[in-house]
ModelCIF file with pLDDT and N, C-alpha, C, O atoms, coordinates in Angstrom:
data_MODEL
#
_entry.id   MODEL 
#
_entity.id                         1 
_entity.type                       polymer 
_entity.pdbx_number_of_molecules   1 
#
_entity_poly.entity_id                      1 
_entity_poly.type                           'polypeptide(L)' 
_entity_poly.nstd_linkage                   no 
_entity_poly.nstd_monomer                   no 
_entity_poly.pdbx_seq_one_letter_code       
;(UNK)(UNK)(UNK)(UNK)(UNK)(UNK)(UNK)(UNK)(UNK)(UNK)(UNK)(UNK)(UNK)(UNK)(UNK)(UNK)
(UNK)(UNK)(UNK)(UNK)(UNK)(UNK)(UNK)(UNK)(UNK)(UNK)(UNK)(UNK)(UNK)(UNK)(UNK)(UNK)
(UNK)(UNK)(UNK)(UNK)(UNK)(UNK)(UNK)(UNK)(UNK)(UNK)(UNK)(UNK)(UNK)
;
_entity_poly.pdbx_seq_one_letter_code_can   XXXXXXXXXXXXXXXXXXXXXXXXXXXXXXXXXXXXXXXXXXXXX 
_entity_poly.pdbx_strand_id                 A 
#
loop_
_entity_poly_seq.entity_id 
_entity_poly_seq.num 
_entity_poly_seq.mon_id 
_entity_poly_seq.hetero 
1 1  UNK n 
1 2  UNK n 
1 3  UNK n 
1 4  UNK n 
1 5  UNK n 
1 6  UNK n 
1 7  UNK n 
1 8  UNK n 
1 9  UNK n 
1 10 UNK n 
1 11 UNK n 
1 12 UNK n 
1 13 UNK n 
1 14 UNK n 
1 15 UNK n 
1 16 UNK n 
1 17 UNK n 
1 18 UNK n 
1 19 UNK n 
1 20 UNK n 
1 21 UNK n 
1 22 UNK n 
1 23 UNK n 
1 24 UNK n 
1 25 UNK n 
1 26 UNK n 
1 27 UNK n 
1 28 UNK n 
1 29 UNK n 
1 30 UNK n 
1 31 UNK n 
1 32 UNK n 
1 33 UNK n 
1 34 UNK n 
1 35 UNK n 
1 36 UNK n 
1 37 UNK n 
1 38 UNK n 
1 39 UNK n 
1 40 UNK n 
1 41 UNK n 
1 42 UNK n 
1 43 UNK n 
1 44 UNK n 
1 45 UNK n 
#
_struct_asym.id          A 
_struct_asym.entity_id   1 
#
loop_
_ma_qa_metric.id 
_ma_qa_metric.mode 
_ma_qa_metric.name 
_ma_qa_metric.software_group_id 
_ma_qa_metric.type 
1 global pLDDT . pLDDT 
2 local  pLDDT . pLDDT 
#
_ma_qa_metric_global.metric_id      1 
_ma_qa_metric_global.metric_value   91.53 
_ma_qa_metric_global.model_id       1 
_ma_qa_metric_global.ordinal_id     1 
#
loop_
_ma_qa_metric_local.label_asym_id 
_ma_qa_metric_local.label_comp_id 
_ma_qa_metric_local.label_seq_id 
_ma_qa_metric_local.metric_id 
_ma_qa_metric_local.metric_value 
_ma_qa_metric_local.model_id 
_ma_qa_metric_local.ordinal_id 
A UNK 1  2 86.00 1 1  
A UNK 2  2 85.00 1 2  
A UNK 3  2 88.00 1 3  
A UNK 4  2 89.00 1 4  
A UNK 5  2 87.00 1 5  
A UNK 6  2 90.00 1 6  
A UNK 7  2 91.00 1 7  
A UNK 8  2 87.00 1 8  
A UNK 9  2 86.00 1 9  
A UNK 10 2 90.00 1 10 
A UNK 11 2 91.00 1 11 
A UNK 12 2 86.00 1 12 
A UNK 13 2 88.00 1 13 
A UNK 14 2 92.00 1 14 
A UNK 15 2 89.00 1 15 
A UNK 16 2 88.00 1 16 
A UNK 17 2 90.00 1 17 
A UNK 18 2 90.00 1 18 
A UNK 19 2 88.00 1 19 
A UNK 20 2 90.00 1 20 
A UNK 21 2 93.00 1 21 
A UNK 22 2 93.00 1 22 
A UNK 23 2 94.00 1 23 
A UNK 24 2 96.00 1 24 
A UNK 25 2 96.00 1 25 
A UNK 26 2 97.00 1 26 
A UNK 27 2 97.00 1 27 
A UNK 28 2 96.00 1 28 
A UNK 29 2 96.00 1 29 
A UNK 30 2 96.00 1 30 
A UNK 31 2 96.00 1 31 
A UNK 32 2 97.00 1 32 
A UNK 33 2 96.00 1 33 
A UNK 34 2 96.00 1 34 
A UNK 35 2 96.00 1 35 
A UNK 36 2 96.00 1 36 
A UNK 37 2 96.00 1 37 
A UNK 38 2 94.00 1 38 
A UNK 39 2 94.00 1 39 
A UNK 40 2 94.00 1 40 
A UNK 41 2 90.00 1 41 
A UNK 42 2 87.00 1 42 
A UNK 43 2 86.00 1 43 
A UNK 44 2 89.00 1 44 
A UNK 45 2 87.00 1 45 
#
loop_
_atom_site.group_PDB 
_atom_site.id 
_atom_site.type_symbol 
_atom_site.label_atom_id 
_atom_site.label_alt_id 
_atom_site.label_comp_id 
_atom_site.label_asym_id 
_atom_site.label_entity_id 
_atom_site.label_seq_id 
_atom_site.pdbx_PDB_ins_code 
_atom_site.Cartn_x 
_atom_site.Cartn_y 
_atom_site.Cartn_z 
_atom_site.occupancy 
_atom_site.B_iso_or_equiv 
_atom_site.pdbx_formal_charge 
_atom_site.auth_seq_id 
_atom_site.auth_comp_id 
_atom_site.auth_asym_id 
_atom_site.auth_atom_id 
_atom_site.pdbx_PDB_model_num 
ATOM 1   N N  . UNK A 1 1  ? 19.250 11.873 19.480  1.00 86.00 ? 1  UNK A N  1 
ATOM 2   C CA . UNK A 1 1  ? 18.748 12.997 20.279  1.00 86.00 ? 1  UNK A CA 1 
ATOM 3   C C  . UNK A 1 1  ? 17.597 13.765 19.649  1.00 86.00 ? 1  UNK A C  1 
ATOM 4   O O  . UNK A 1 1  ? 16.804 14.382 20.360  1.00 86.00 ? 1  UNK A O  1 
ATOM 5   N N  . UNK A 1 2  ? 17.486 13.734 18.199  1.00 85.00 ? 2  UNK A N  1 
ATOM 6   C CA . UNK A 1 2  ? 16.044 14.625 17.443  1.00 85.00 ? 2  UNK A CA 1 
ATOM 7   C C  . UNK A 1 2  ? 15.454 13.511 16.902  1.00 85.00 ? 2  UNK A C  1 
ATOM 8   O O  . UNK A 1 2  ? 16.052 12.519 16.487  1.00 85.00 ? 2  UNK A O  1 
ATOM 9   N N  . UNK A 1 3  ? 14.175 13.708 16.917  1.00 88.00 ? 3  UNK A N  1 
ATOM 10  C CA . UNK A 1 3  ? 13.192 13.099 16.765  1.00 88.00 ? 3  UNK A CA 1 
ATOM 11  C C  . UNK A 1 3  ? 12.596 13.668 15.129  1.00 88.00 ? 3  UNK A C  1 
ATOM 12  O O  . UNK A 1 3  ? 11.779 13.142 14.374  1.00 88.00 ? 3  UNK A O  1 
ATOM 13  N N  . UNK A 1 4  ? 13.251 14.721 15.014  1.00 89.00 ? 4  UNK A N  1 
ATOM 14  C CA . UNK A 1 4  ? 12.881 15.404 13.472  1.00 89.00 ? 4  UNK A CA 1 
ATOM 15  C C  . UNK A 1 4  ? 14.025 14.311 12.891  1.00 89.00 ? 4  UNK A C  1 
ATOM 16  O O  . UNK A 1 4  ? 13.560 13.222 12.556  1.00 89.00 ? 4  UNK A O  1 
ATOM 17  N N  . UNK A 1 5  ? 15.319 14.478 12.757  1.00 87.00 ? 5  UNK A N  1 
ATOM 18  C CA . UNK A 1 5  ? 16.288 13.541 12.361  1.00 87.00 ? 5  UNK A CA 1 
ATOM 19  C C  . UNK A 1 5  ? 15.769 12.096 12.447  1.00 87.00 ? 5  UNK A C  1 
ATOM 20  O O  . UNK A 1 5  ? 15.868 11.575 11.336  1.00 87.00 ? 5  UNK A O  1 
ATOM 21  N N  . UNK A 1 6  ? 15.234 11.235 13.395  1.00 90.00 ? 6  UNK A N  1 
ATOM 22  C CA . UNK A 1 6  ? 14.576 10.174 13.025  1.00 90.00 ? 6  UNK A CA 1 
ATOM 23  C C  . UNK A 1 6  ? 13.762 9.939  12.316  1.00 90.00 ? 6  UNK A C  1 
ATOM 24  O O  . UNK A 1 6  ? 13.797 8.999  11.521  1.00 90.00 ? 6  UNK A O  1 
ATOM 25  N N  . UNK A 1 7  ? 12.581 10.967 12.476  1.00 91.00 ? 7  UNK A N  1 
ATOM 26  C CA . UNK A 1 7  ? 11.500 10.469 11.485  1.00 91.00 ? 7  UNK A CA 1 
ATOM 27  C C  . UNK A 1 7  ? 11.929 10.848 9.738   1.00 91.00 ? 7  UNK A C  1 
ATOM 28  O O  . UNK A 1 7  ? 11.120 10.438 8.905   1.00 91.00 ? 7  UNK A O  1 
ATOM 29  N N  . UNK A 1 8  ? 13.013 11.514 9.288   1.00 87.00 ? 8  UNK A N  1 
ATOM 30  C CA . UNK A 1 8  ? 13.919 11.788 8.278   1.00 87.00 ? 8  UNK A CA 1 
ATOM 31  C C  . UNK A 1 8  ? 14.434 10.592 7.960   1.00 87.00 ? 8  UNK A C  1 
ATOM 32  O O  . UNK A 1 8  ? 14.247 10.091 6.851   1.00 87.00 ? 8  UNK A O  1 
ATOM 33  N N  . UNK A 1 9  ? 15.226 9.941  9.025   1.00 86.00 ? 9  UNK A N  1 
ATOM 34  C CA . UNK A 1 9  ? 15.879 8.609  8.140   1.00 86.00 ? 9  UNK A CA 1 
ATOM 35  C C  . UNK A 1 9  ? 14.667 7.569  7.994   1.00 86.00 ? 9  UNK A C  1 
ATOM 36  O O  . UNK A 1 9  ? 14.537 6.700  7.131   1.00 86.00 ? 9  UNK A O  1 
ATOM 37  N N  . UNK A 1 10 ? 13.903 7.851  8.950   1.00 90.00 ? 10 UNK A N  1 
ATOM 38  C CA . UNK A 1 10 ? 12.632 6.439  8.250   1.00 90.00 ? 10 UNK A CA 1 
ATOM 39  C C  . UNK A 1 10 ? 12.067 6.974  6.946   1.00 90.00 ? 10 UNK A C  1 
ATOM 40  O O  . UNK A 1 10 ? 12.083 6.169  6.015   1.00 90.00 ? 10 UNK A O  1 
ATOM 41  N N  . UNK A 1 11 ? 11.486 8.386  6.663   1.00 91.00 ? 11 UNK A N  1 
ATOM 42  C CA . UNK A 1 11 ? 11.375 8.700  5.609   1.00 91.00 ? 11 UNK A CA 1 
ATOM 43  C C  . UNK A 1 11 ? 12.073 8.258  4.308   1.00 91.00 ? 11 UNK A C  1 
ATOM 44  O O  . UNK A 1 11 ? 11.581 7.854  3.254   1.00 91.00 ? 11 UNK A O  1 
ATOM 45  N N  . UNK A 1 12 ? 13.538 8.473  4.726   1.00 86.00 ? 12 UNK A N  1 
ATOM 46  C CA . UNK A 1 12 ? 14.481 7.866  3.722   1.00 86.00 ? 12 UNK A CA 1 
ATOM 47  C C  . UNK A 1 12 ? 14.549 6.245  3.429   1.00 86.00 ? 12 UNK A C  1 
ATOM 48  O O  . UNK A 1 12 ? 14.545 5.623  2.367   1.00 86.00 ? 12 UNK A O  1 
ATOM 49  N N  . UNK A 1 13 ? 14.590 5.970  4.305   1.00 88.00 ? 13 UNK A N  1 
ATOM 50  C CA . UNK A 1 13 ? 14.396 4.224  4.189   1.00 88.00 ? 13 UNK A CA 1 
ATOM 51  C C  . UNK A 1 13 ? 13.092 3.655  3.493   1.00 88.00 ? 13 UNK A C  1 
ATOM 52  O O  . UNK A 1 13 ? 13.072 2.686  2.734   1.00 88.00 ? 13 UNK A O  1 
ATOM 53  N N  . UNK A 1 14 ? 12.015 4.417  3.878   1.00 92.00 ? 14 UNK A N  1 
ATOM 54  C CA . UNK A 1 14 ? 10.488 4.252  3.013   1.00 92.00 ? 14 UNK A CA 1 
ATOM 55  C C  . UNK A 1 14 ? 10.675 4.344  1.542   1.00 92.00 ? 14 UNK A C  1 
ATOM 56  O O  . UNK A 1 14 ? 10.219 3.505  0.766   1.00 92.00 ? 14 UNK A O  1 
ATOM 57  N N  . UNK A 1 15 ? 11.299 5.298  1.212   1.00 89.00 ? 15 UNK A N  1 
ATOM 58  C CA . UNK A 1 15 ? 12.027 6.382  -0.099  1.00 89.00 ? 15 UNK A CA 1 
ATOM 59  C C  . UNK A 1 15 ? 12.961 5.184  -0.777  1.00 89.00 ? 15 UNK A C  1 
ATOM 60  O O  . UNK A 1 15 ? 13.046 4.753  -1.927  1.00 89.00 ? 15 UNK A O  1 
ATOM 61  N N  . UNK A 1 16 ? 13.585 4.869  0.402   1.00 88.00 ? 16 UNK A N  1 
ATOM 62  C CA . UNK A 1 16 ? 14.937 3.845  -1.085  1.00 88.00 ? 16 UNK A CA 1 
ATOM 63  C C  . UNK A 1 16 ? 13.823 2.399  -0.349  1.00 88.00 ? 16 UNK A C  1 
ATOM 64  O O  . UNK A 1 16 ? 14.490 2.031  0.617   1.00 88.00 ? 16 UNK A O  1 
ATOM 65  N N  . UNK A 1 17 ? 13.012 1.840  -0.378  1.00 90.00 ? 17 UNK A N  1 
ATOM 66  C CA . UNK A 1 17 ? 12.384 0.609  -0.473  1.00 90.00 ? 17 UNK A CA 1 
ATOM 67  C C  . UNK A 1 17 ? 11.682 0.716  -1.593  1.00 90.00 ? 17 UNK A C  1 
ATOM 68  O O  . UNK A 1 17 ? 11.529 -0.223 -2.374  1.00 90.00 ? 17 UNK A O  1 
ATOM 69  N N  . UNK A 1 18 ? 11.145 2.011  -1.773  1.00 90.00 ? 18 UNK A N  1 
ATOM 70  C CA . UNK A 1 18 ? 10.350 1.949  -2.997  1.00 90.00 ? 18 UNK A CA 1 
ATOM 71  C C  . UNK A 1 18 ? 10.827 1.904  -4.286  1.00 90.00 ? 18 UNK A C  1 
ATOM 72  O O  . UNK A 1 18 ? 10.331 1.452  -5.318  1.00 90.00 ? 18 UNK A O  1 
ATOM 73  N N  . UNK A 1 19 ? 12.304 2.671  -3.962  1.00 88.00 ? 19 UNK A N  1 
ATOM 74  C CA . UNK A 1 19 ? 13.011 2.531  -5.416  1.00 88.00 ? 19 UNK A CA 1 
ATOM 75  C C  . UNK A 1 19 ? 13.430 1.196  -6.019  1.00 88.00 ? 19 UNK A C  1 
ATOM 76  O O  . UNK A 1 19 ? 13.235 0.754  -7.152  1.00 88.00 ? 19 UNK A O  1 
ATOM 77  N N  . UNK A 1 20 ? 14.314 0.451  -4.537  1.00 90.00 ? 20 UNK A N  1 
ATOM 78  C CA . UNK A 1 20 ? 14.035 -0.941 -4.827  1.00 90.00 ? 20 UNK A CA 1 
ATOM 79  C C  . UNK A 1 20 ? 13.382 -1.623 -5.371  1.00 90.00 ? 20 UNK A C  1 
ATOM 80  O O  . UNK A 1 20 ? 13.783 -2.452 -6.188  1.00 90.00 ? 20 UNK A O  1 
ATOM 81  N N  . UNK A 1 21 ? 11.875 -1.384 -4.954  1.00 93.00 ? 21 UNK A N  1 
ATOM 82  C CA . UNK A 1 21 ? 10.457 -1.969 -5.432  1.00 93.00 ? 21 UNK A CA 1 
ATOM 83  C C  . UNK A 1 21 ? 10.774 -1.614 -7.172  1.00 93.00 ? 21 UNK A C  1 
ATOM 84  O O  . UNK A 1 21 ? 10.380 -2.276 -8.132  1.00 93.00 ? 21 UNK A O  1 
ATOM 85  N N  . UNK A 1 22 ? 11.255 -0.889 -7.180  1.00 93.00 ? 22 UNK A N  1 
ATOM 86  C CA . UNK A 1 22 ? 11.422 -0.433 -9.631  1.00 93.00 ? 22 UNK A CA 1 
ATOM 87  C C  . UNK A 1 22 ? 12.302 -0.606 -9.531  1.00 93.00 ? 22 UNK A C  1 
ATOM 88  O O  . UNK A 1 22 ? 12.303 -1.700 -10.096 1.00 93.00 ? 22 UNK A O  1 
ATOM 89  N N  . UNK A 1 23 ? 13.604 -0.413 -9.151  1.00 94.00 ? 23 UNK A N  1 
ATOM 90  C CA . UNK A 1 23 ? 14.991 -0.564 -9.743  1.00 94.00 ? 23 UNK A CA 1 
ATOM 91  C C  . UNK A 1 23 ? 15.302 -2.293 -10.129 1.00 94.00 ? 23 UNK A C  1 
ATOM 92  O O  . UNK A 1 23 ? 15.867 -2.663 -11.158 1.00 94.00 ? 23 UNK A O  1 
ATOM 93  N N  . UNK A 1 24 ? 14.857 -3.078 -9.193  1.00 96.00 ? 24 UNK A N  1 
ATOM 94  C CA . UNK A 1 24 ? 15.334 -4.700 -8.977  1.00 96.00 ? 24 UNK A CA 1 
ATOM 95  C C  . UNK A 1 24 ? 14.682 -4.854 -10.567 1.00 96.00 ? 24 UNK A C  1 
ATOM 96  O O  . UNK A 1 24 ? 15.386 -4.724 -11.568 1.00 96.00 ? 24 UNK A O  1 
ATOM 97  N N  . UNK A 1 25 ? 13.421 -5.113 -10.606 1.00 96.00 ? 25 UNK A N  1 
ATOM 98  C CA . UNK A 1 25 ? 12.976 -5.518 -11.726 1.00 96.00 ? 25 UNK A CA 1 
ATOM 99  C C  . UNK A 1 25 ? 13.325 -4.395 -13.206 1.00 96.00 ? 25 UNK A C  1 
ATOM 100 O O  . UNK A 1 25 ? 13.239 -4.944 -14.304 1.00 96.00 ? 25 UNK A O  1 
ATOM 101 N N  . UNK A 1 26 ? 13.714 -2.826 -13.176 1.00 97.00 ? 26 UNK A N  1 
ATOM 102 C CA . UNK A 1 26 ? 13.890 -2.511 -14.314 1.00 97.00 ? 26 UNK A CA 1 
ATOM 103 C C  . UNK A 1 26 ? 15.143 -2.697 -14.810 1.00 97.00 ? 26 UNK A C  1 
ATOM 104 O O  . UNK A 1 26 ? 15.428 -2.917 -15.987 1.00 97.00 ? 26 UNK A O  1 
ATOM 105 N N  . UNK A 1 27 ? 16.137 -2.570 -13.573 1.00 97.00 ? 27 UNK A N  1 
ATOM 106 C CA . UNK A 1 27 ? 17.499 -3.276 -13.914 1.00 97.00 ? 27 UNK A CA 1 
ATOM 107 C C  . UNK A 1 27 ? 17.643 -4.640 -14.543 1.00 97.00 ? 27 UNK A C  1 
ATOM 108 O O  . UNK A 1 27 ? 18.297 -4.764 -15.579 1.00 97.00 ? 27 UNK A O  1 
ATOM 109 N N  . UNK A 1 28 ? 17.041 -5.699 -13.943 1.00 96.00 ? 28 UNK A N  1 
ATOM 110 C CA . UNK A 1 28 ? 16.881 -6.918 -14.713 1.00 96.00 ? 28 UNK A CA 1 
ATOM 111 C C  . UNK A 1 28 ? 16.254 -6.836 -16.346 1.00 96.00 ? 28 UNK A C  1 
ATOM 112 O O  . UNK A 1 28 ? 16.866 -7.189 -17.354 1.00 96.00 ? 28 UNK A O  1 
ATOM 113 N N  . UNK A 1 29 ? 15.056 -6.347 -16.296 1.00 96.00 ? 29 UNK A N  1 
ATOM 114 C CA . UNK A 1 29 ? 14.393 -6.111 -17.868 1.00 96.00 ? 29 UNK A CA 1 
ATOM 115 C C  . UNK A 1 29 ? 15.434 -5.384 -18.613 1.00 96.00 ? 29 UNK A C  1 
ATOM 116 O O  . UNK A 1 29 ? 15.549 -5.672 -19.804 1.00 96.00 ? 29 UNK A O  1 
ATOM 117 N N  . UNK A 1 30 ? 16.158 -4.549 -18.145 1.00 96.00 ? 30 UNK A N  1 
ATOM 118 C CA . UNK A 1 30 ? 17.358 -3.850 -18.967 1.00 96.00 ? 30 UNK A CA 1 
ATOM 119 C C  . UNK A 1 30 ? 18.673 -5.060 -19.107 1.00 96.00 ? 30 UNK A C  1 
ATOM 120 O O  . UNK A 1 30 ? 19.475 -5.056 -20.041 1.00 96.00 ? 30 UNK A O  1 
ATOM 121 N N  . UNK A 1 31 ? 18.679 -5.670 -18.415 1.00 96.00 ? 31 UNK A N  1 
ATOM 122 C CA . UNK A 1 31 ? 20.549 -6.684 -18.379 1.00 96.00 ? 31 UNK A CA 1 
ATOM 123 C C  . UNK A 1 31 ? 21.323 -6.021 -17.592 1.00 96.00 ? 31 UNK A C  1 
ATOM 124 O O  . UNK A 1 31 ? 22.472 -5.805 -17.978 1.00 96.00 ? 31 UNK A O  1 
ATOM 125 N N  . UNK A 1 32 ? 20.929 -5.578 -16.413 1.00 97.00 ? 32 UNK A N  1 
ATOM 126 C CA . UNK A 1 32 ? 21.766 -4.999 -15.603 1.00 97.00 ? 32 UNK A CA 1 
ATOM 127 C C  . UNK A 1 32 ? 21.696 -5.975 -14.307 1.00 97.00 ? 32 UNK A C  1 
ATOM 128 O O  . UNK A 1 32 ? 20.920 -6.881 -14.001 1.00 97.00 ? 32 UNK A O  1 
ATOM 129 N N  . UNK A 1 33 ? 22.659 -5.496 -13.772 1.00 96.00 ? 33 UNK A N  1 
ATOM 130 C CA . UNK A 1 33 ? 22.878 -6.342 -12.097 1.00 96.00 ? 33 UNK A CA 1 
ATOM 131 C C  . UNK A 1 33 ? 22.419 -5.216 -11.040 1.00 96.00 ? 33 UNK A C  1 
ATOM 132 O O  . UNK A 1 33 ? 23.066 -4.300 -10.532 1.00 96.00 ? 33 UNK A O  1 
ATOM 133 N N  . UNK A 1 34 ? 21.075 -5.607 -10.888 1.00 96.00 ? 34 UNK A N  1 
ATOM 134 C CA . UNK A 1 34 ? 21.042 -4.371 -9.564  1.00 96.00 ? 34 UNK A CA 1 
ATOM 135 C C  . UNK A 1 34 ? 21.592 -4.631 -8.406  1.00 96.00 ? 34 UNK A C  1 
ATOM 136 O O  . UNK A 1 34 ? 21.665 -3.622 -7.705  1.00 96.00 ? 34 UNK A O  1 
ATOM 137 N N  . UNK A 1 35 ? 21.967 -5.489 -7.974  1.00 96.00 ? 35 UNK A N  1 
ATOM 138 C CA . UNK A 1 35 ? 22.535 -5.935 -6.393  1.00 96.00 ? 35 UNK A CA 1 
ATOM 139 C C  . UNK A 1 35 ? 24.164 -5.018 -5.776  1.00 96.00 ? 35 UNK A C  1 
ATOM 140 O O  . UNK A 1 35 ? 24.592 -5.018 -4.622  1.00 96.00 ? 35 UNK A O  1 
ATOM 141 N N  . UNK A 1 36 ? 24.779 -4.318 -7.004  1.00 96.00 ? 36 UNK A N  1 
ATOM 142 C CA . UNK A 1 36 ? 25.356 -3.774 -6.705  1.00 96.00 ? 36 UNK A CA 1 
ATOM 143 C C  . UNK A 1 36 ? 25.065 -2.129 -5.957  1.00 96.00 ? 36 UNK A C  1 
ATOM 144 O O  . UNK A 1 36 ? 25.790 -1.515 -5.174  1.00 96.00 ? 36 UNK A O  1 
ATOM 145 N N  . UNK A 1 37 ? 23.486 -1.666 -6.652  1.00 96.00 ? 37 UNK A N  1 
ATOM 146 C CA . UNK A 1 37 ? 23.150 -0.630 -6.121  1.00 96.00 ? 37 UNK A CA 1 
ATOM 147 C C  . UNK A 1 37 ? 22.091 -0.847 -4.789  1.00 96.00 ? 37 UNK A C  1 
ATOM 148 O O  . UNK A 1 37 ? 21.857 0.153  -4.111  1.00 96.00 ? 37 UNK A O  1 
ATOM 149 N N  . UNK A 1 38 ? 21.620 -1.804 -4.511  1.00 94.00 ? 38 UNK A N  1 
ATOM 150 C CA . UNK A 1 38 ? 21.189 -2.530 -3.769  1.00 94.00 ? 38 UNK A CA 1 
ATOM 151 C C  . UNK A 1 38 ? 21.637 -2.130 -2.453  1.00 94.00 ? 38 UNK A C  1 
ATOM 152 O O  . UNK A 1 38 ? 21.409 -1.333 -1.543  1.00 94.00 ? 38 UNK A O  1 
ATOM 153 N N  . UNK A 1 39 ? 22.530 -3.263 -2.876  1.00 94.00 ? 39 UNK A N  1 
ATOM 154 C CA . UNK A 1 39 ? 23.701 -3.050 -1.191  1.00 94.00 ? 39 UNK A CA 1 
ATOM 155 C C  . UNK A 1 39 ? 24.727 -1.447 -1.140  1.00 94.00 ? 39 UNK A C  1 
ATOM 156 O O  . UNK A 1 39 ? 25.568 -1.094 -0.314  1.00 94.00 ? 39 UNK A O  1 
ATOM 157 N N  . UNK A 1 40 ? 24.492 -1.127 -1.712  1.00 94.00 ? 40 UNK A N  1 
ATOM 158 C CA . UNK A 1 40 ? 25.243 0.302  -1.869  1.00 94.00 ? 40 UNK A CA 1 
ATOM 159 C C  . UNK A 1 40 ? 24.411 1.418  -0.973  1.00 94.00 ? 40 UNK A C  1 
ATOM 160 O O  . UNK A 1 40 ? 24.855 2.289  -0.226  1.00 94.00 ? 40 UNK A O  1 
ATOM 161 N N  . UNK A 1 41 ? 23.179 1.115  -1.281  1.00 90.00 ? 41 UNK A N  1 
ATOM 162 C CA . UNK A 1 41 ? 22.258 2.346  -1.051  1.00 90.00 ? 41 UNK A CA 1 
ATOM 163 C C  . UNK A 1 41 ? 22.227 2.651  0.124   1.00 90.00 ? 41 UNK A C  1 
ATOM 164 O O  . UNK A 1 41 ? 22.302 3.841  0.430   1.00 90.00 ? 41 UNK A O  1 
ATOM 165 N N  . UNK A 1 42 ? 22.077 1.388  1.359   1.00 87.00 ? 42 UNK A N  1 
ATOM 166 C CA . UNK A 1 42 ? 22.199 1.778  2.907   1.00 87.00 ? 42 UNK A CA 1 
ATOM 167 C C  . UNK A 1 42 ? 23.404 2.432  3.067   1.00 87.00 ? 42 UNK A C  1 
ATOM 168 O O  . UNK A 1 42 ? 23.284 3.525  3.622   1.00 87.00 ? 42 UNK A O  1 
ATOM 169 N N  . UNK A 1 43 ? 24.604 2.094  2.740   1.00 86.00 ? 43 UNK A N  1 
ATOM 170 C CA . UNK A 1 43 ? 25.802 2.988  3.092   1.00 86.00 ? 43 UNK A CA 1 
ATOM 171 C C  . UNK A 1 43 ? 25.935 4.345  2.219   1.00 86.00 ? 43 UNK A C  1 
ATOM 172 O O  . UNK A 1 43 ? 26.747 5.209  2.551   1.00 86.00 ? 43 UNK A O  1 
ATOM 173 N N  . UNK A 1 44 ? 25.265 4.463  1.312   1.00 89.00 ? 44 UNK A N  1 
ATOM 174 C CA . UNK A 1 44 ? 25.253 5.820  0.405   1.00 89.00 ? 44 UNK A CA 1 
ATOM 175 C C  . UNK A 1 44 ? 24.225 6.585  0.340   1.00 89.00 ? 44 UNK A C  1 
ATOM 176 O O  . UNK A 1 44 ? 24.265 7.744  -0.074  1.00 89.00 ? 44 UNK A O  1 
ATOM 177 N N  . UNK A 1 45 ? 23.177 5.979  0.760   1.00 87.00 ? 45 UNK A N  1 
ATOM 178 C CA . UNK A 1 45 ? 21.790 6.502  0.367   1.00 87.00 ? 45 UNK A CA 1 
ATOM 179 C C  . UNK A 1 45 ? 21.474 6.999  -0.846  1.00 87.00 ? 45 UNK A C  1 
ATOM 180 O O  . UNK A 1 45 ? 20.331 7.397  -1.071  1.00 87.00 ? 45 UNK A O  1 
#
């Protein structure tokens, strides 16, 4: 029904792609498993 609330969750979705974009690879260079925060993030943000 708001159009402020939509353009908020695309904001957010822009927001955790980018973190993705650093987390995948700094988690790996560290020895970590990022796939757990990965798939976490859509249901947690």
């Amino acid at each position: 029904e708001n159009g402020h609330a939509q353009q908020i969750l695309v904001d957010l979705v822009i927001a955790v792609a980018v973190a993705w974009v650093w987390l995948v690879p700094d988690a790996r260079a560290l020895g970590m498993n990022p796939w757990p925060y990965v798939i976490a993030t859509p249901v947690t943000g």
